[in-house]
Protein backbone atom coordinates (compact mmCIF):
# COMPACT_ATOMS: atom_id res chain seq x y z
CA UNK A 1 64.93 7.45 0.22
CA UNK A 2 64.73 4.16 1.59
CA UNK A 3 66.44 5.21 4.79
CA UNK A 4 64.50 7.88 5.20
CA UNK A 5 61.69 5.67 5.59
CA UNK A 6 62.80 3.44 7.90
CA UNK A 7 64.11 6.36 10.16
CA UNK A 8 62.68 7.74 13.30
CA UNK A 9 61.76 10.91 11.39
CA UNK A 10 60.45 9.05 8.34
CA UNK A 11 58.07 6.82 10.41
CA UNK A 12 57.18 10.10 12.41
CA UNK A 13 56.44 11.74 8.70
CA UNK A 14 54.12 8.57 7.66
CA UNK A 15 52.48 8.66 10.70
CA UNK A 16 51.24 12.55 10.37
CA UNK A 17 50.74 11.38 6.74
CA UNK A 18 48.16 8.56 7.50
CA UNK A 19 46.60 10.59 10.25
CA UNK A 20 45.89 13.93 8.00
CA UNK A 21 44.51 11.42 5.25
CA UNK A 22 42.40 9.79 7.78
CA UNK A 23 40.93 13.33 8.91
CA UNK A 24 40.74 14.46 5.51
CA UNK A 25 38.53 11.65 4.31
CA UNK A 26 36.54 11.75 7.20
CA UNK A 27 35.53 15.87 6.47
CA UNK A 28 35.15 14.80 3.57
CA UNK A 29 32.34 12.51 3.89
CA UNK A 30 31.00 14.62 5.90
CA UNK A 31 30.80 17.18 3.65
CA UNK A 32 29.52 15.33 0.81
CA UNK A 33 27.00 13.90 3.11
CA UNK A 34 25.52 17.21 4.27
CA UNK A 35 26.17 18.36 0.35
CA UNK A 36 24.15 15.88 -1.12
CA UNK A 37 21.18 15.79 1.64
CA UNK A 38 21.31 18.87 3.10
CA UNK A 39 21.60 17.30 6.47
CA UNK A 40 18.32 15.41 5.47
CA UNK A 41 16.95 12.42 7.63
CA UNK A 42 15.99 9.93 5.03
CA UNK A 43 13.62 7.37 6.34
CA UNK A 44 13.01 4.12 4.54
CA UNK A 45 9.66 3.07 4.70
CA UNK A 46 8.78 -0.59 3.31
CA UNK A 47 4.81 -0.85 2.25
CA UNK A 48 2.79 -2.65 -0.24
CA UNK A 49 2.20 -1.26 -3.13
CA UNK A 50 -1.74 -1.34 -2.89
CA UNK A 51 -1.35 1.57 -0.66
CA UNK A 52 0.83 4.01 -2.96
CA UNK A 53 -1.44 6.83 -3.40
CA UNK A 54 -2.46 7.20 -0.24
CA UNK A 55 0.82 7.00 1.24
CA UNK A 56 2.36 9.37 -1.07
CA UNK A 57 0.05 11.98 -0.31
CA UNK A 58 0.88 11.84 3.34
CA UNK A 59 4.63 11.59 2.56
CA UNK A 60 3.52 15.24 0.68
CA UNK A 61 1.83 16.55 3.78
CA UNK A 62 4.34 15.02 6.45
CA UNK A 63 7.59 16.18 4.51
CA UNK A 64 6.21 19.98 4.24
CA UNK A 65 5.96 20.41 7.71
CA UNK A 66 9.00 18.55 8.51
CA UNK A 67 11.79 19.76 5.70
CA UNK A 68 14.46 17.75 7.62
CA UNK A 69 12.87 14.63 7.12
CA UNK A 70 12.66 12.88 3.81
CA UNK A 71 10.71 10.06 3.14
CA UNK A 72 11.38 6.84 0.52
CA UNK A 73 9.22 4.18 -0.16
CA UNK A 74 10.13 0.65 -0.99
CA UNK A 75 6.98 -0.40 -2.55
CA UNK A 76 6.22 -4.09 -3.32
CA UNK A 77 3.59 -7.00 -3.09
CA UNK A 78 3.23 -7.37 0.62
CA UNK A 79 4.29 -11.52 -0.03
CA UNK A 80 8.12 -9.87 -0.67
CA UNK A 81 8.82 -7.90 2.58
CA UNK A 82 9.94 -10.42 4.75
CA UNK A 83 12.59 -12.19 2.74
CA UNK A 84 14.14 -8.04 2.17
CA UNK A 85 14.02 -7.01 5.34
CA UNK A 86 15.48 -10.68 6.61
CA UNK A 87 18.07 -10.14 4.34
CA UNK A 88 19.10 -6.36 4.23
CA UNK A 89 18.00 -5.84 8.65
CA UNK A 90 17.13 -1.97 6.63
CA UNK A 91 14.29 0.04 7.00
CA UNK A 92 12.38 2.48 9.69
CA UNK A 93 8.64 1.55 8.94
CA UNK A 94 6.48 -1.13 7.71
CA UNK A 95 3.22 -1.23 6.46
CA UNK A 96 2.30 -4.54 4.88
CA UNK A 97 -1.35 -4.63 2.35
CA UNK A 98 -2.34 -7.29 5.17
CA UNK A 99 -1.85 -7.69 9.35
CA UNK A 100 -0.46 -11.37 8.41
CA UNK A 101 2.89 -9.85 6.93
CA UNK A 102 3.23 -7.88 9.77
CA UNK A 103 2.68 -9.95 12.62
CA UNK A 104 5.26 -12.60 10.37
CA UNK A 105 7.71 -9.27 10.92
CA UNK A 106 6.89 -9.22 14.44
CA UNK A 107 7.89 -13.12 14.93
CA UNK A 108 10.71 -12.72 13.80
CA UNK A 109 11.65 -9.62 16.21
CA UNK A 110 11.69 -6.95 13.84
CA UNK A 111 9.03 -4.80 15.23
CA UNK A 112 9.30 -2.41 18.40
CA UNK A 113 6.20 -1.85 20.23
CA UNK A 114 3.71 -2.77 17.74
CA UNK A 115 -0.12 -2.48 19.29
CA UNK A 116 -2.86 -4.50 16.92
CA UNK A 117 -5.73 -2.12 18.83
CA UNK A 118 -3.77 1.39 17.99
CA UNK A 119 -1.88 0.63 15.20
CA UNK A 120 -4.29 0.62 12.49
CA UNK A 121 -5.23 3.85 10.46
CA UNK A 122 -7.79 2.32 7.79
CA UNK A 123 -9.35 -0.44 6.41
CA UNK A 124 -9.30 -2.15 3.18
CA UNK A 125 -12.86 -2.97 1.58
CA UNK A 126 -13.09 -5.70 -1.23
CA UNK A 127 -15.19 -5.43 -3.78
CA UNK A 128 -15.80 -6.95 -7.34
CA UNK A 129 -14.27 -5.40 -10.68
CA UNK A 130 -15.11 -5.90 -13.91
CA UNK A 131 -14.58 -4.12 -17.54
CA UNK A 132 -16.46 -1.31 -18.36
CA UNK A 133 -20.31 -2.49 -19.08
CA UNK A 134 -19.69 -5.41 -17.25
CA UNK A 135 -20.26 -7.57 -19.88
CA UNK A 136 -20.19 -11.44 -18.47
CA UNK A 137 -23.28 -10.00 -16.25
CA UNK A 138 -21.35 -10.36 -13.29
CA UNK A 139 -23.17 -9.49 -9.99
CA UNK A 140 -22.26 -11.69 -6.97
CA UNK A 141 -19.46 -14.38 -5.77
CA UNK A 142 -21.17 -16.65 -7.01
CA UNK A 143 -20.70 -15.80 -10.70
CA UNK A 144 -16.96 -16.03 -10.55
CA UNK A 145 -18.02 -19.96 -11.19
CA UNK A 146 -19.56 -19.84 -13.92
CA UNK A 147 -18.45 -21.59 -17.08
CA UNK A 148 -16.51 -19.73 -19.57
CA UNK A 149 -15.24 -16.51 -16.71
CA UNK A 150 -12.19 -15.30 -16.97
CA UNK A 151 -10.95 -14.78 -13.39
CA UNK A 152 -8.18 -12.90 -12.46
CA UNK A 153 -6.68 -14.26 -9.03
CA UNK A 154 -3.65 -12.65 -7.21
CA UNK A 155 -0.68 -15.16 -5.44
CA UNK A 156 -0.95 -15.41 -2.20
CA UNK A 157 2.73 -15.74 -1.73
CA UNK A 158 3.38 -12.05 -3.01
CA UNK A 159 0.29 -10.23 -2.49
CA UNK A 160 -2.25 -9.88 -0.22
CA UNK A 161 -5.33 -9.97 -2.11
CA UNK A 162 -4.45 -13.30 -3.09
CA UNK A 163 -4.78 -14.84 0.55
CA UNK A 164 -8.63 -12.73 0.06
CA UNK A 165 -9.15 -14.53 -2.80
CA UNK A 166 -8.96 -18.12 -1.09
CA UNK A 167 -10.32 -16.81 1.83
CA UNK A 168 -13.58 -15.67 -0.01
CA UNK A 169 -14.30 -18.39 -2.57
CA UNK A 170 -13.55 -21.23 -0.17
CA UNK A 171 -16.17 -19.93 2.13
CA UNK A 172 -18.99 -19.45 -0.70
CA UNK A 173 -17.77 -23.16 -1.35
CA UNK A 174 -16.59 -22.12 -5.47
CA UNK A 175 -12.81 -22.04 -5.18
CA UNK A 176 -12.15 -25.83 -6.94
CA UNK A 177 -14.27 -24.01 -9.94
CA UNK A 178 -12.99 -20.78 -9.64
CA UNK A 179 -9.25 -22.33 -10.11
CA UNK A 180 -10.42 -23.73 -12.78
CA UNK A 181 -11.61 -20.18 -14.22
CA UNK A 182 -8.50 -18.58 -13.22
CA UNK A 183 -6.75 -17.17 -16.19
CA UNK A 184 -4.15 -14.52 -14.38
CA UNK A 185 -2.42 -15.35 -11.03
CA UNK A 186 -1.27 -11.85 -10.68
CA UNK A 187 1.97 -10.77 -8.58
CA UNK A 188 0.86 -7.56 -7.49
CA UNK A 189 -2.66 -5.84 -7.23
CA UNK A 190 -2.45 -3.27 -9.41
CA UNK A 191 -1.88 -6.56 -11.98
CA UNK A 192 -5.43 -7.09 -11.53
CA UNK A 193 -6.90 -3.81 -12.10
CA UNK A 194 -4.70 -3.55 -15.45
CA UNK A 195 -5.98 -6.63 -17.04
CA UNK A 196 -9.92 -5.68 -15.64
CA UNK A 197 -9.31 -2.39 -17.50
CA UNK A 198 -8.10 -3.84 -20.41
CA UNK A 199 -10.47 -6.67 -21.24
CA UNK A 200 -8.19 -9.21 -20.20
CA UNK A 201 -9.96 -11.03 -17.64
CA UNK A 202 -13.90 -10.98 -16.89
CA UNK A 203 -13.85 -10.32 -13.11
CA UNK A 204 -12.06 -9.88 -9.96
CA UNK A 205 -11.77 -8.97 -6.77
CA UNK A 206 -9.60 -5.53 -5.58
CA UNK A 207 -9.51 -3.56 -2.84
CA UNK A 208 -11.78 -0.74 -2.96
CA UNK A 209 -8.95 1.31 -3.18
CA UNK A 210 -7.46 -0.47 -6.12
CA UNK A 211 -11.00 0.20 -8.12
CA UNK A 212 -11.18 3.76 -7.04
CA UNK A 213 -7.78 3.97 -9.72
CA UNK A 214 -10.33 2.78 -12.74
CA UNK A 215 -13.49 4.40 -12.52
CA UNK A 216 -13.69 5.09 -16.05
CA UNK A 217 -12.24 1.69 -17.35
CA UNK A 218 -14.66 -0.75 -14.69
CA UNK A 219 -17.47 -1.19 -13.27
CA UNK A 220 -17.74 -2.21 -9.52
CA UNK A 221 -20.07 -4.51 -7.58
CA UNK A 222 -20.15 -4.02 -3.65
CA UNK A 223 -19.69 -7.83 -2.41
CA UNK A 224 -22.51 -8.99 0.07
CA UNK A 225 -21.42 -8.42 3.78
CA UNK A 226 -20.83 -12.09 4.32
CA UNK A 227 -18.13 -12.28 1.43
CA UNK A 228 -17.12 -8.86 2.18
CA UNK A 229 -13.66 -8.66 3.56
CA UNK A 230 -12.46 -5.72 6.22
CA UNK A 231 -8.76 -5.86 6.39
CA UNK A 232 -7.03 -4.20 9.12
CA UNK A 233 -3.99 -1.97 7.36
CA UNK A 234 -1.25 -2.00 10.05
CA UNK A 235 1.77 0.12 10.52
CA UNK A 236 4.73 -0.40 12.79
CA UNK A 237 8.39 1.11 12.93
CA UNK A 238 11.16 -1.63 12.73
CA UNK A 239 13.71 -2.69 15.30
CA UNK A 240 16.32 -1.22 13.25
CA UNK A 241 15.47 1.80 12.24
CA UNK A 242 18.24 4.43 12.07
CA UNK A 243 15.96 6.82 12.94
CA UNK A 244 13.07 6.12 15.67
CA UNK A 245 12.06 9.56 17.11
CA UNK A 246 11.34 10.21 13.65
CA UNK A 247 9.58 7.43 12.28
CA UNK A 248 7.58 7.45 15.08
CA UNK A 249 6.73 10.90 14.75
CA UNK A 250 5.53 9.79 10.89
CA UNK A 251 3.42 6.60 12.19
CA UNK A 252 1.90 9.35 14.93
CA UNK A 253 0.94 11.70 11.88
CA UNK A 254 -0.30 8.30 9.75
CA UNK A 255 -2.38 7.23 13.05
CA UNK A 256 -3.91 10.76 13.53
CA UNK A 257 -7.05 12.38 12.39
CA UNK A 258 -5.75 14.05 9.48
CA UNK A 259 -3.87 11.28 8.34
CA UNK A 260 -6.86 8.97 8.36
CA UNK A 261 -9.03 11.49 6.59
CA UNK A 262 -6.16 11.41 3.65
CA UNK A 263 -7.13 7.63 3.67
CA UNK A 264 -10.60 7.76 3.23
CA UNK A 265 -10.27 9.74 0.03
CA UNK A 266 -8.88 7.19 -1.10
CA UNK A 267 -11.49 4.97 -0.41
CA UNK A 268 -10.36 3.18 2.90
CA UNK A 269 -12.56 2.43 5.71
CA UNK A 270 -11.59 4.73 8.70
CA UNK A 271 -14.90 3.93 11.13
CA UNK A 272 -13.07 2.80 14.31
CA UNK A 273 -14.99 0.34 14.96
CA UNK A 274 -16.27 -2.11 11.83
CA UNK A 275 -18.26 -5.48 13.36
CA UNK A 276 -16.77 -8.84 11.65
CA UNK A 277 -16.43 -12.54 12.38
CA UNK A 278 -13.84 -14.44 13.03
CA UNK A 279 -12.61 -14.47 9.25
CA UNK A 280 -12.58 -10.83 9.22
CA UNK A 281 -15.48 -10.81 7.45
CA UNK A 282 -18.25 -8.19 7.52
CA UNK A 283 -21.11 -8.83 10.17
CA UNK A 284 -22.99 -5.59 9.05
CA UNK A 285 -23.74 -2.18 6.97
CA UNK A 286 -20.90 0.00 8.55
CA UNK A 287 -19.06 -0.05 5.18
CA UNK A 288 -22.17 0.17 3.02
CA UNK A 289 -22.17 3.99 2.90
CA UNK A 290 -18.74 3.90 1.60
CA UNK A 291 -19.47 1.47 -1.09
CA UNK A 292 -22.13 3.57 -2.23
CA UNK A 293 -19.86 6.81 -2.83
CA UNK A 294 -18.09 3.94 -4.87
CA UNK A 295 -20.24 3.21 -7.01
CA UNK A 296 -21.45 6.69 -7.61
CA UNK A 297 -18.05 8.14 -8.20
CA UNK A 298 -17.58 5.57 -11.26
CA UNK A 299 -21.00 6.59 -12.57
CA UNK A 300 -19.76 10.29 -12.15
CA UNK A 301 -16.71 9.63 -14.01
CA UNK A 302 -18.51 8.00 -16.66
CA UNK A 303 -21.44 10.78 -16.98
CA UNK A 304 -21.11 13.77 -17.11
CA UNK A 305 -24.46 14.81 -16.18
CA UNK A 306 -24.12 13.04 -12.51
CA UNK A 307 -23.73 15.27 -9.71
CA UNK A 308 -20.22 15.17 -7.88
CA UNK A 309 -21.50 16.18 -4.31
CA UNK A 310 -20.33 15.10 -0.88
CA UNK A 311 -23.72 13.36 -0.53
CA UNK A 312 -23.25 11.18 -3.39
CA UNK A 313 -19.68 10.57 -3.52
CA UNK A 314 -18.34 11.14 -0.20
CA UNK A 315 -14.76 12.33 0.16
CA UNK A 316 -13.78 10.94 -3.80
CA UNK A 317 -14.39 14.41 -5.51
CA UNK A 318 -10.52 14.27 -5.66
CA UNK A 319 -10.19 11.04 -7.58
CA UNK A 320 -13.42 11.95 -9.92
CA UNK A 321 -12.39 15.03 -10.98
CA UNK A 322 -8.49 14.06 -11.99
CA UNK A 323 -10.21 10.98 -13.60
CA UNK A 324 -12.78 12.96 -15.18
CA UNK A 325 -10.05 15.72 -16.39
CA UNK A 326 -7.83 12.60 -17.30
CA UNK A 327 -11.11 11.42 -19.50
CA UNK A 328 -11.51 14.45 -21.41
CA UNK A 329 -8.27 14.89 -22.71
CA UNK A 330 -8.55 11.70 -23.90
CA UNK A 331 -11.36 11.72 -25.81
């Protein structure tokens, strides 16, 4: 047997051997491949996790119309993305809770053409949370330094609220105090709206998207426009995505009409154009209307006998009436 081997013809038989394994492997891959995804196009799309519902209602939308394309999220405090993608060079899209992570990204060459005047489909809003009843009495910035408050602050090294959070109290002139009051330093938005909705903290400041999840469970105070912060949400498709006609053609649908409208009802900001200073923060009463739907959807949440119109709660009859069929079976 050993001869054979080492003969012309056994060489000749290894040879076919190796080759029709080599084939065989390769089909097969292929077939599981097309087995298991159908011939799918998966993209991977990294965003933080502040922007989840939203997002996943597009995905809904986008992935209807386009049954070849699949789309997974990586959701994670914005603060994380740049040490994954560093590490891993994966992913088709980005969309970071704050422009700051993304122009980090961009840096560091990982974005392709990236456009800080296009590339922005909504806005976030912040505003102030705090349990239902609201009962420290809280009702402006300046509040959050009084004696005895239980603040709830986010890190600024893994989410992007935190960096608001400095941003807000250092300008009203509190932050030494409200340091001082800080009882949560919370990894992740939603963090924040948890402990609000569950007594654990006195008050906070969210995104008004992140209140819009707890209108039953907190009450929320518009901040005044010269706290108010108007944060540009960015989107951009990555250098090294496997798959750039189509994860352009998903940042196209995010950038459009339609896709915007999915944003504001989920409380984003969509006006295009929303006046602010240097700080990015608000100069006038462009987001004022919105902040009023706000308000009124929590009060129509919490009574029953408040009318759920388009005049007094905007495009939020979606998240009302899920939290207001999510109250009843509760109770």
């Amino acid at each position: 047997m050993k001869n054979f081997f080492k003969s012309s013809k056994g060489k000749e038989f290894m040879m076919k051997l190796i080759n029709n394994l080599v084939v065989f492997l390769f089909i097969s891959s292929f077939f599981l491949v097309t087995h298991t995804y159908g011939g799918e196009k998966r993209l991977l799309f990294h965003a933080g996790l502040g922007q989840r519902m939203a997002l996943n209602e597009i995905k809904a939308v986008f992935e209807k119309r386009n049954p070849d394309i699949k789309v997974n999220f990586s959701y994670k405090g914005s603060g994380y993305f740049i040490a994954d993608i560093t590490r891993s060079k994966q992913g088709d899209l980005f969309m970071p809770g704050e422009e700051f992570y993304l122009m980090q990204a961009g840096e560091r060459g990982f974005l392709t053409d990236y456009d800080p005047k296009t590339d922005i489909p909504a806005y976030f809003v912040t505003v102030i949370i705090t349990p239902k009843g609201n009962p420290k009495n809280i009702k402006r910035i300046e509040d959050f330094a009084r004696p005895g408050i239980k603040v709830g602050l986010g890190n600024p090294r893994s989410c992007a609220i935190g960096i608001w959070h400095q941003k807000t109290f250092r300008k009203a002139g509190i932050w030494d105090k409200v340091k001082e009051n800080a009882t949560l330093s919370a990894k992740c938005i939603p963090e924040l709206g948890n402990a609000t909705q569950h007594r654990a903290i006195d008050a906070t400041i969210v995104w008004a998207t992140t209140a819009v999840l707890y209108l039953r469970d907190v009450e929320i105070i518009p901040i005044e426009h010269k706290y108010r912060g108007i944060i540009r949400l960015p989107v951009g498709v990555l250098k090294f995505a496997r798959y750039r006609e189509e994860s352009q053609k998903l940042m196209d649908f995010i950038l459009s009409e339609e896709g915007r409208a999915i944003f504001h009802k989920h409380a984003y900001a969509i006006n295009p154009v929303i006046p602010v200073d240097k700080q990015a923060f608000c100069l006038d009463g462009t987001t004022d209307k919105d902040m009023e739907y706000l308000v009124n959807a929590a009060k129509a949440v919490k009574d029953e006998s408040f009318p759920v119109t388009k005049e007094t709660i905007g495009d939020l009859a979606g998240q009302v009436l899920r939290q207001k069929k999510t109250k009843r079976a509760g109770d």
